[in-house]
ModelCIF file with pLDDT and N, C-alpha, C, O atoms, coordinates in Angstrom:
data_MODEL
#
_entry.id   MODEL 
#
_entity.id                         1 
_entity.type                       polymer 
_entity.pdbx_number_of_molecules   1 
#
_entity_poly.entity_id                      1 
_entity_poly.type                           'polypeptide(L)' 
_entity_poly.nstd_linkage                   no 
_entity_poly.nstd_monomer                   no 
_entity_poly.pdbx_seq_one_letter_code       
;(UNK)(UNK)(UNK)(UNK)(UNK)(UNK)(UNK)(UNK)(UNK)(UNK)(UNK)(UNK)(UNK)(UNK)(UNK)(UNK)
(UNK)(UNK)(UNK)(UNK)(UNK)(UNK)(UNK)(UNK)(UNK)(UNK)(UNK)(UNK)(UNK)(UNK)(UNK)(UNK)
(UNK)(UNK)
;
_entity_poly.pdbx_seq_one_letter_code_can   XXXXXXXXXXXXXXXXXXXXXXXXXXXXXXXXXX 
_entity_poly.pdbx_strand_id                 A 
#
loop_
_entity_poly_seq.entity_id 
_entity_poly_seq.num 
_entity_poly_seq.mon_id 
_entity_poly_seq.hetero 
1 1  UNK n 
1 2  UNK n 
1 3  UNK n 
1 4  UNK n 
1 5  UNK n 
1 6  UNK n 
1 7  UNK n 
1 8  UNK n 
1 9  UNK n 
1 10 UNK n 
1 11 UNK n 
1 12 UNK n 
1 13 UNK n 
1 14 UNK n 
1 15 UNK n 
1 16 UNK n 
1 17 UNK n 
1 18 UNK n 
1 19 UNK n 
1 20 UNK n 
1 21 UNK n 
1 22 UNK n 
1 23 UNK n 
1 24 UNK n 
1 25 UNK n 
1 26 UNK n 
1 27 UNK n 
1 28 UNK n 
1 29 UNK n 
1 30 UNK n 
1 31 UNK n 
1 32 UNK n 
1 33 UNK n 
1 34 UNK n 
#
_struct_asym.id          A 
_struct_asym.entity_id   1 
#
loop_
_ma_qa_metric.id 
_ma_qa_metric.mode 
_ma_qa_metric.name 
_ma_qa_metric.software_group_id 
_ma_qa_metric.type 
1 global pLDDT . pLDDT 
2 local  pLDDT . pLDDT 
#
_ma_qa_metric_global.metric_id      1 
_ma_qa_metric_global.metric_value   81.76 
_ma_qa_metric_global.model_id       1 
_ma_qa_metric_global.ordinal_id     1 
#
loop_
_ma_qa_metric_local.label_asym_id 
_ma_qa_metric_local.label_comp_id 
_ma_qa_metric_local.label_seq_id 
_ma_qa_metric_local.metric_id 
_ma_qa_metric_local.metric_value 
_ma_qa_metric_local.model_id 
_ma_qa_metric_local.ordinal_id 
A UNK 1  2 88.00 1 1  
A UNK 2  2 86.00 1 2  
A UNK 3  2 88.00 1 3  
A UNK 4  2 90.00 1 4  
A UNK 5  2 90.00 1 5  
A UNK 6  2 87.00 1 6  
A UNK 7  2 88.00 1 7  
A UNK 8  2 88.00 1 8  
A UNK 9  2 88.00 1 9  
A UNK 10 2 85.00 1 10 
A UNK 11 2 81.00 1 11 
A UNK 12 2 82.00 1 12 
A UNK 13 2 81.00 1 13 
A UNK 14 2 78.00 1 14 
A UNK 15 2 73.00 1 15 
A UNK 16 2 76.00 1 16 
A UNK 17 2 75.00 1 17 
A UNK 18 2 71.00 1 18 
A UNK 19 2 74.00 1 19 
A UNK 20 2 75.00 1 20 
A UNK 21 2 81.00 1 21 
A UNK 22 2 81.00 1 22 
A UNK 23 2 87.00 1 23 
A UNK 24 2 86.00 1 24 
A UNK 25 2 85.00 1 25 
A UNK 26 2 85.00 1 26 
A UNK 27 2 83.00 1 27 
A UNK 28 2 81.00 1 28 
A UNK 29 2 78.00 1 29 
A UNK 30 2 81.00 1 30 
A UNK 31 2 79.00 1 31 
A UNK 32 2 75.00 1 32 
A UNK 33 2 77.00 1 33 
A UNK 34 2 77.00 1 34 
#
loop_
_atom_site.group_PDB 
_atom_site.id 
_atom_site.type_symbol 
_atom_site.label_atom_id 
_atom_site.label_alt_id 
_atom_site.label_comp_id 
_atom_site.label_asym_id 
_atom_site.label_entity_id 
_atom_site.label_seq_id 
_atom_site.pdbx_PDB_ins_code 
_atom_site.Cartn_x 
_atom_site.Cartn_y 
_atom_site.Cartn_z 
_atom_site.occupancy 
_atom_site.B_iso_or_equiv 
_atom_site.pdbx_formal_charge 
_atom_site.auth_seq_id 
_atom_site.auth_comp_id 
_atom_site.auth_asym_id 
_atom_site.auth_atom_id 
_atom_site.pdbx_PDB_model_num 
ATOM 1   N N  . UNK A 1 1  ? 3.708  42.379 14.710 1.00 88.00 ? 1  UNK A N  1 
ATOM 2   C CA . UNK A 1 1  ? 2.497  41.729 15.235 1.00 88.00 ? 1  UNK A CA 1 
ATOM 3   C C  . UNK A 1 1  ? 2.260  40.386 14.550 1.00 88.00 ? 1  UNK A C  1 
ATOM 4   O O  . UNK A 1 1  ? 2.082  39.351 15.192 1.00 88.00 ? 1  UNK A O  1 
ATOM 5   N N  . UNK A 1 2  ? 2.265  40.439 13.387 1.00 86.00 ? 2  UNK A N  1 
ATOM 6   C CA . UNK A 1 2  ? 2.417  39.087 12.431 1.00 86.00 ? 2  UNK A CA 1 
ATOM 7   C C  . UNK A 1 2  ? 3.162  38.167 12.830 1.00 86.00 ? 2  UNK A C  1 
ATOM 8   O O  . UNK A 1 2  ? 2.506  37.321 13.438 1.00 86.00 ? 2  UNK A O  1 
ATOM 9   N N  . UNK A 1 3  ? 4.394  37.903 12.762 1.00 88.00 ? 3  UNK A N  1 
ATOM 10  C CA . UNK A 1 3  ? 5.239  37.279 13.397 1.00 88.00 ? 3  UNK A CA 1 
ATOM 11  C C  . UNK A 1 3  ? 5.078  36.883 14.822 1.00 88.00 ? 3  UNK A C  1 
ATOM 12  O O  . UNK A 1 3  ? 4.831  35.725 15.159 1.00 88.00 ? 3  UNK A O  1 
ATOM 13  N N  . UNK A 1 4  ? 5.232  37.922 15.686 1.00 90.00 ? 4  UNK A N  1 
ATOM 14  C CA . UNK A 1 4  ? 4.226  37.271 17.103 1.00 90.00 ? 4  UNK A CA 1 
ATOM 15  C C  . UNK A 1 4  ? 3.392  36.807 17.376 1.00 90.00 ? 4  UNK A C  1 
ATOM 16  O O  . UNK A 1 4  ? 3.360  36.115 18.393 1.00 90.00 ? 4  UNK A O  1 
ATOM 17  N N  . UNK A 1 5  ? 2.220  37.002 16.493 1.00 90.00 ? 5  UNK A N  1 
ATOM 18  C CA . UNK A 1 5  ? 1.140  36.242 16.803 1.00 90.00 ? 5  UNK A CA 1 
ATOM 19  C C  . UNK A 1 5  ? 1.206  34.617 16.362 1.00 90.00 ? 5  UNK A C  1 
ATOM 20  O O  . UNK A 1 5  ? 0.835  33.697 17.091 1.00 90.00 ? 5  UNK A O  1 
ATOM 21  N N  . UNK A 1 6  ? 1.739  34.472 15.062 1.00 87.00 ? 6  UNK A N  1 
ATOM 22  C CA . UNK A 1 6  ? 2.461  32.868 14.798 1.00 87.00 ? 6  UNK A CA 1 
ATOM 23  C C  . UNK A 1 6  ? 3.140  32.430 15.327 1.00 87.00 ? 6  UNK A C  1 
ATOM 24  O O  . UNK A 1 6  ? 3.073  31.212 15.497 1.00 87.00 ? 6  UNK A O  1 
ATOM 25  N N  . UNK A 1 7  ? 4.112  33.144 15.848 1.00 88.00 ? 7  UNK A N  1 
ATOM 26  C CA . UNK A 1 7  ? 5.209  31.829 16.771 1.00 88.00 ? 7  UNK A CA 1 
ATOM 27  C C  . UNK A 1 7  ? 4.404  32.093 18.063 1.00 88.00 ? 7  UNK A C  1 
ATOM 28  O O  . UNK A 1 7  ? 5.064  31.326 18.764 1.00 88.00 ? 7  UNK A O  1 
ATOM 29  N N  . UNK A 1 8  ? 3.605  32.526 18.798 1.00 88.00 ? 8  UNK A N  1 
ATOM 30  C CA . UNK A 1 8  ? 2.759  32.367 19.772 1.00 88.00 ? 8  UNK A CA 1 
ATOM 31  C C  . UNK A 1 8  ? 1.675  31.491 19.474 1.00 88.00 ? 8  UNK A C  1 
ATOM 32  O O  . UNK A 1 8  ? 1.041  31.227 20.496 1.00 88.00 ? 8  UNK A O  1 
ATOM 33  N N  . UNK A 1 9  ? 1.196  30.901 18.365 1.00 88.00 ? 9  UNK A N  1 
ATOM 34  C CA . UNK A 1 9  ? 0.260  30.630 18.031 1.00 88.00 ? 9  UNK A CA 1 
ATOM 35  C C  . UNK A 1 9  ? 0.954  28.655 17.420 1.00 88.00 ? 9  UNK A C  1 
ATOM 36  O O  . UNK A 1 9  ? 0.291  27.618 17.448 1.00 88.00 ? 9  UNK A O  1 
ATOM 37  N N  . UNK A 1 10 ? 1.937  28.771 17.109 1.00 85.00 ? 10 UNK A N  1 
ATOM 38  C CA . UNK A 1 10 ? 2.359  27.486 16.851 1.00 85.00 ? 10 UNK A CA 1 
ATOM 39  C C  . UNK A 1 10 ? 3.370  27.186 17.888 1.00 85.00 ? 10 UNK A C  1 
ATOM 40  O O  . UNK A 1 10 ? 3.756  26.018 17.829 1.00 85.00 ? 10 UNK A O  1 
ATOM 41  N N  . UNK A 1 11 ? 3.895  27.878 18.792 1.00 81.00 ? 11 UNK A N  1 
ATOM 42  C CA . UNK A 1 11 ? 4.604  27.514 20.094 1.00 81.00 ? 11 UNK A CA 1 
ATOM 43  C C  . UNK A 1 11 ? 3.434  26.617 21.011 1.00 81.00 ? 11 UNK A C  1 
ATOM 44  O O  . UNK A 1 11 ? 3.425  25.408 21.245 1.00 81.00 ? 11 UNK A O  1 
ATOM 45  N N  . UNK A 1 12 ? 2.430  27.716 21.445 1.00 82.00 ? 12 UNK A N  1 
ATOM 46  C CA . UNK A 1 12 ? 0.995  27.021 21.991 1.00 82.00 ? 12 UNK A CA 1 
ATOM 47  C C  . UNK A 1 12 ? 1.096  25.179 21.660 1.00 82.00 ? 12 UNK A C  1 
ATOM 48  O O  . UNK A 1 12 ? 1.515  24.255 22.358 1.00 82.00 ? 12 UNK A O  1 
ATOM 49  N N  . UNK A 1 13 ? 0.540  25.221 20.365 1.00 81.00 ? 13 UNK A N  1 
ATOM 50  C CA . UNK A 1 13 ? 0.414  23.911 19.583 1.00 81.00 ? 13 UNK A CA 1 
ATOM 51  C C  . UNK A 1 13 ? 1.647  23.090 20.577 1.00 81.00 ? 13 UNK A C  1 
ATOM 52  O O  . UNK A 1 13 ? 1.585  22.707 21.746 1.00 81.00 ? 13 UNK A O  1 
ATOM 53  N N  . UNK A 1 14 ? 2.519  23.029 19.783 1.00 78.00 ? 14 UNK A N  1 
ATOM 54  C CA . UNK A 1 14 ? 3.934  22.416 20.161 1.00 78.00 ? 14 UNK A CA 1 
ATOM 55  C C  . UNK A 1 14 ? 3.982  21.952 21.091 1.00 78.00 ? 14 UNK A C  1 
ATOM 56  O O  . UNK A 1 14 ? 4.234  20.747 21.114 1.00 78.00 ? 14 UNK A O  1 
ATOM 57  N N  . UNK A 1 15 ? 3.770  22.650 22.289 1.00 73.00 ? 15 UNK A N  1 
ATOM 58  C CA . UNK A 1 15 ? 4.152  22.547 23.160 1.00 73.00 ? 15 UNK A CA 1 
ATOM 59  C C  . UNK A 1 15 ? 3.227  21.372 24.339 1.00 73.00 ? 15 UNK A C  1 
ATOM 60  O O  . UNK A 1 15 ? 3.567  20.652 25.277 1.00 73.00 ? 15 UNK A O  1 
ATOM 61  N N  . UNK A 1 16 ? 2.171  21.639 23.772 1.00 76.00 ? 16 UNK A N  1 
ATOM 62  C CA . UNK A 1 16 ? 0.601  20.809 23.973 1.00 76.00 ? 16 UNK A CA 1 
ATOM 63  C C  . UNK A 1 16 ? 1.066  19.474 23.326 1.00 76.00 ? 16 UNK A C  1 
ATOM 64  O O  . UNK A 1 16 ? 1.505  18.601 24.074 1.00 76.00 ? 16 UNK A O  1 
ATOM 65  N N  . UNK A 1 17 ? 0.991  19.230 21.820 1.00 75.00 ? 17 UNK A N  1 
ATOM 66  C CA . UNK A 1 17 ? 1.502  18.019 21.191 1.00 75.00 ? 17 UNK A CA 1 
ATOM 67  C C  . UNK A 1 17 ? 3.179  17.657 20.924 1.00 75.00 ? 17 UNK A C  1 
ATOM 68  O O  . UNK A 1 17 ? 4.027  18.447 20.511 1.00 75.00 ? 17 UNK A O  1 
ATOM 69  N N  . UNK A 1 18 ? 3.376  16.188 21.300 1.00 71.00 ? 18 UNK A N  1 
ATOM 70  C CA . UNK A 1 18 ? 4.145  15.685 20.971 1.00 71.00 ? 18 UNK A CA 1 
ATOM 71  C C  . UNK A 1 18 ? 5.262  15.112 19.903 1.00 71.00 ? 18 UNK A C  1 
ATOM 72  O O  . UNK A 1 18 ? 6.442  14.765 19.967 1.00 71.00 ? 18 UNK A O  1 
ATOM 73  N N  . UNK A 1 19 ? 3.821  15.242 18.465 1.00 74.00 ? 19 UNK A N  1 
ATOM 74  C CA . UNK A 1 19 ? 4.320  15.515 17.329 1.00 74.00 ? 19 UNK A CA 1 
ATOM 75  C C  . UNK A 1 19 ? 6.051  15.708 16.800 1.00 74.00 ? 19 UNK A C  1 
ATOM 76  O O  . UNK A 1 19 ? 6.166  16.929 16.906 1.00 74.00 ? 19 UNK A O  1 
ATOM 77  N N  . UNK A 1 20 ? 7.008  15.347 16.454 1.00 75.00 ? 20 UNK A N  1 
ATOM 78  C CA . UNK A 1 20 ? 7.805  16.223 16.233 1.00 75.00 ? 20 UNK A CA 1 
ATOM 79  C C  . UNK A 1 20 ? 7.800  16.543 14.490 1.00 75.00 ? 20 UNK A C  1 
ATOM 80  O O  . UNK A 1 20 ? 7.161  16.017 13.578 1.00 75.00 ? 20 UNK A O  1 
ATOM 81  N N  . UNK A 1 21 ? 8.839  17.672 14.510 1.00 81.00 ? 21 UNK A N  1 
ATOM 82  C CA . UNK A 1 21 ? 8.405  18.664 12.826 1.00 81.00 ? 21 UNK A CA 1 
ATOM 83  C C  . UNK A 1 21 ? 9.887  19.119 12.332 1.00 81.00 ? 21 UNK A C  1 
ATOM 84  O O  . UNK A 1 21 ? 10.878 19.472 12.971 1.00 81.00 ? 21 UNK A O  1 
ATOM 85  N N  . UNK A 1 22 ? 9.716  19.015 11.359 1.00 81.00 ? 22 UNK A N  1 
ATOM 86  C CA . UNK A 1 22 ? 10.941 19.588 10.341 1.00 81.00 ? 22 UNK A CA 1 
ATOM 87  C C  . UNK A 1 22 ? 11.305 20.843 10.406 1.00 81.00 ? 22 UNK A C  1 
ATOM 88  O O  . UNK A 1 22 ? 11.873 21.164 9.363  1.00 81.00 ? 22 UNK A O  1 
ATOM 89  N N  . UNK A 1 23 ? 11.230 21.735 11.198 1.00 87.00 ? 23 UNK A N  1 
ATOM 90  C CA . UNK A 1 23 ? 11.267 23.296 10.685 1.00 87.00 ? 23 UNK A CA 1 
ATOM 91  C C  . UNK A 1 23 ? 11.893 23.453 12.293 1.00 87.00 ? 23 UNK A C  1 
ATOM 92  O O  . UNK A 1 23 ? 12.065 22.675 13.231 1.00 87.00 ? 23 UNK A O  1 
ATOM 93  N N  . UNK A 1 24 ? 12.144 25.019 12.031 1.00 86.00 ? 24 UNK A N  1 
ATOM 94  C CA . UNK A 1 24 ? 13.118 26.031 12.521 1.00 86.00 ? 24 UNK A CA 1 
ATOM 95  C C  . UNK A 1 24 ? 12.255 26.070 14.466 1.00 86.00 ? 24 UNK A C  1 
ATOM 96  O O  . UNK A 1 24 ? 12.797 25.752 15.525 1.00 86.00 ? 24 UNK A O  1 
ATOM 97  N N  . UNK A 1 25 ? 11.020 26.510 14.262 1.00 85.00 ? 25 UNK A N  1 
ATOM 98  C CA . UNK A 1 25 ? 10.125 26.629 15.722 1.00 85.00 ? 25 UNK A CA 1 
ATOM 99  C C  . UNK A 1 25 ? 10.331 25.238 16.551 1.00 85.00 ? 25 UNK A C  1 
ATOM 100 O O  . UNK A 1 25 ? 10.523 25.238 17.767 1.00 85.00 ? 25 UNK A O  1 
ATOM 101 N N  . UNK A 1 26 ? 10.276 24.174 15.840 1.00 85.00 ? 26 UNK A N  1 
ATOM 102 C CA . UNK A 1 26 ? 10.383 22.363 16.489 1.00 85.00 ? 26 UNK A CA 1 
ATOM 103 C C  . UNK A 1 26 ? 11.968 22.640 17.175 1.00 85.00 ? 26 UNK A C  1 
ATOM 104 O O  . UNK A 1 26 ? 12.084 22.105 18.278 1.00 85.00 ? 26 UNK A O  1 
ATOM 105 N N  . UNK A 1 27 ? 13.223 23.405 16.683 1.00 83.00 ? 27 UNK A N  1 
ATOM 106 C CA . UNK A 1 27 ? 14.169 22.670 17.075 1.00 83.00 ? 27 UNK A CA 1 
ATOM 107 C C  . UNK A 1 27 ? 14.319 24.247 18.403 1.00 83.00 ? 27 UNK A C  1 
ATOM 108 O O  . UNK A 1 27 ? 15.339 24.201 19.090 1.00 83.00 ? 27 UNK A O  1 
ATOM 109 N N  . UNK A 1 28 ? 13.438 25.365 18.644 1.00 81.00 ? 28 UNK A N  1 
ATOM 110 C CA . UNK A 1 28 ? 13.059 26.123 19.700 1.00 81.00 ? 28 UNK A CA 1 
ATOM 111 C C  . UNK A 1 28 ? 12.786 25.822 20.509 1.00 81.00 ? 28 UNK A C  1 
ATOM 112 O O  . UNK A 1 28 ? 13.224 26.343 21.535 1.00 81.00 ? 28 UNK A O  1 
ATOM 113 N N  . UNK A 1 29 ? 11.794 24.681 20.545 1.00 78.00 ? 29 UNK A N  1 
ATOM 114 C CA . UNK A 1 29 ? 11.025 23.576 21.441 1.00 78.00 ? 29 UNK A CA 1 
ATOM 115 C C  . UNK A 1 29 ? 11.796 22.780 22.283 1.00 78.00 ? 29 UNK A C  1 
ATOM 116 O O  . UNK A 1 29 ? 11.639 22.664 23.498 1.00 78.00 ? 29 UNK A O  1 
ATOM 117 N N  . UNK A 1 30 ? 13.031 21.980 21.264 1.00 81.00 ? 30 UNK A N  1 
ATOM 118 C CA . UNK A 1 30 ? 14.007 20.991 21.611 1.00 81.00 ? 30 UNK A CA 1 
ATOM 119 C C  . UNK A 1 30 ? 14.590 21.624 22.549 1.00 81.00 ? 30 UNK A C  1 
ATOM 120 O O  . UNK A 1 30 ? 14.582 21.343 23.747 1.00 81.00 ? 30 UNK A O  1 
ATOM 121 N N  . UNK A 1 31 ? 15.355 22.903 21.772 1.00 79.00 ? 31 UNK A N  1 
ATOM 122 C CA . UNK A 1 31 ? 16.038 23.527 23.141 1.00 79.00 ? 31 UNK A CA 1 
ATOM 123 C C  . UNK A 1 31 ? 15.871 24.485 24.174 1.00 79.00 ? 31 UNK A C  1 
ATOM 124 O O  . UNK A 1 31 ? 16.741 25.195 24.680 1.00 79.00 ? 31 UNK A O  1 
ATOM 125 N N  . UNK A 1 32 ? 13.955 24.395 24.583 1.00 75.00 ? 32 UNK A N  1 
ATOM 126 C CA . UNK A 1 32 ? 13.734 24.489 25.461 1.00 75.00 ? 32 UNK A CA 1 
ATOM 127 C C  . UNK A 1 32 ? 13.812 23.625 26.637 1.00 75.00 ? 32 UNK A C  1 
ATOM 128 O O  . UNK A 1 32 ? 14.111 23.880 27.803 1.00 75.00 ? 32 UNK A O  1 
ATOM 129 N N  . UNK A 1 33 ? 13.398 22.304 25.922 1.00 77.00 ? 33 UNK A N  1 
ATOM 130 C CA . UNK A 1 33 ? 13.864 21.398 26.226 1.00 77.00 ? 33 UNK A CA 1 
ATOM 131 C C  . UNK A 1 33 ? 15.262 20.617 27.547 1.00 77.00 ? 33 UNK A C  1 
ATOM 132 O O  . UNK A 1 33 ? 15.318 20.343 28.746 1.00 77.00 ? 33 UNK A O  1 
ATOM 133 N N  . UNK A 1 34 ? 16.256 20.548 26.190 1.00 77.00 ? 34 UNK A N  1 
ATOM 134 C CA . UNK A 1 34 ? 17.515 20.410 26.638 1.00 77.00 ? 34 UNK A CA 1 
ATOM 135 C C  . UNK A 1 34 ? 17.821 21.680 27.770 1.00 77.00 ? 34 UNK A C  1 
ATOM 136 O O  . UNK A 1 34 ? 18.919 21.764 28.321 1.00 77.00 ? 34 UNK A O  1 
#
């Protein structure tokens, strides 16, 4: 539940802002992306 609720909870974010970030969830994003 822990874990799901954070990467649901900073995917949200992400995905809304443009921002880009150093970590492991940003390069999830990318290759949703690509």
């Amino acid at each position: 539940h822990f874990v799901r609720t954070l990467v649901a909870d900073v995917l949200e974010q992400r995905r809304k802002d443009k921002i880009p970030r150093n970590d492991f969830l940003q390069l999830m994003v990318e290759l949703e992306r690509a």
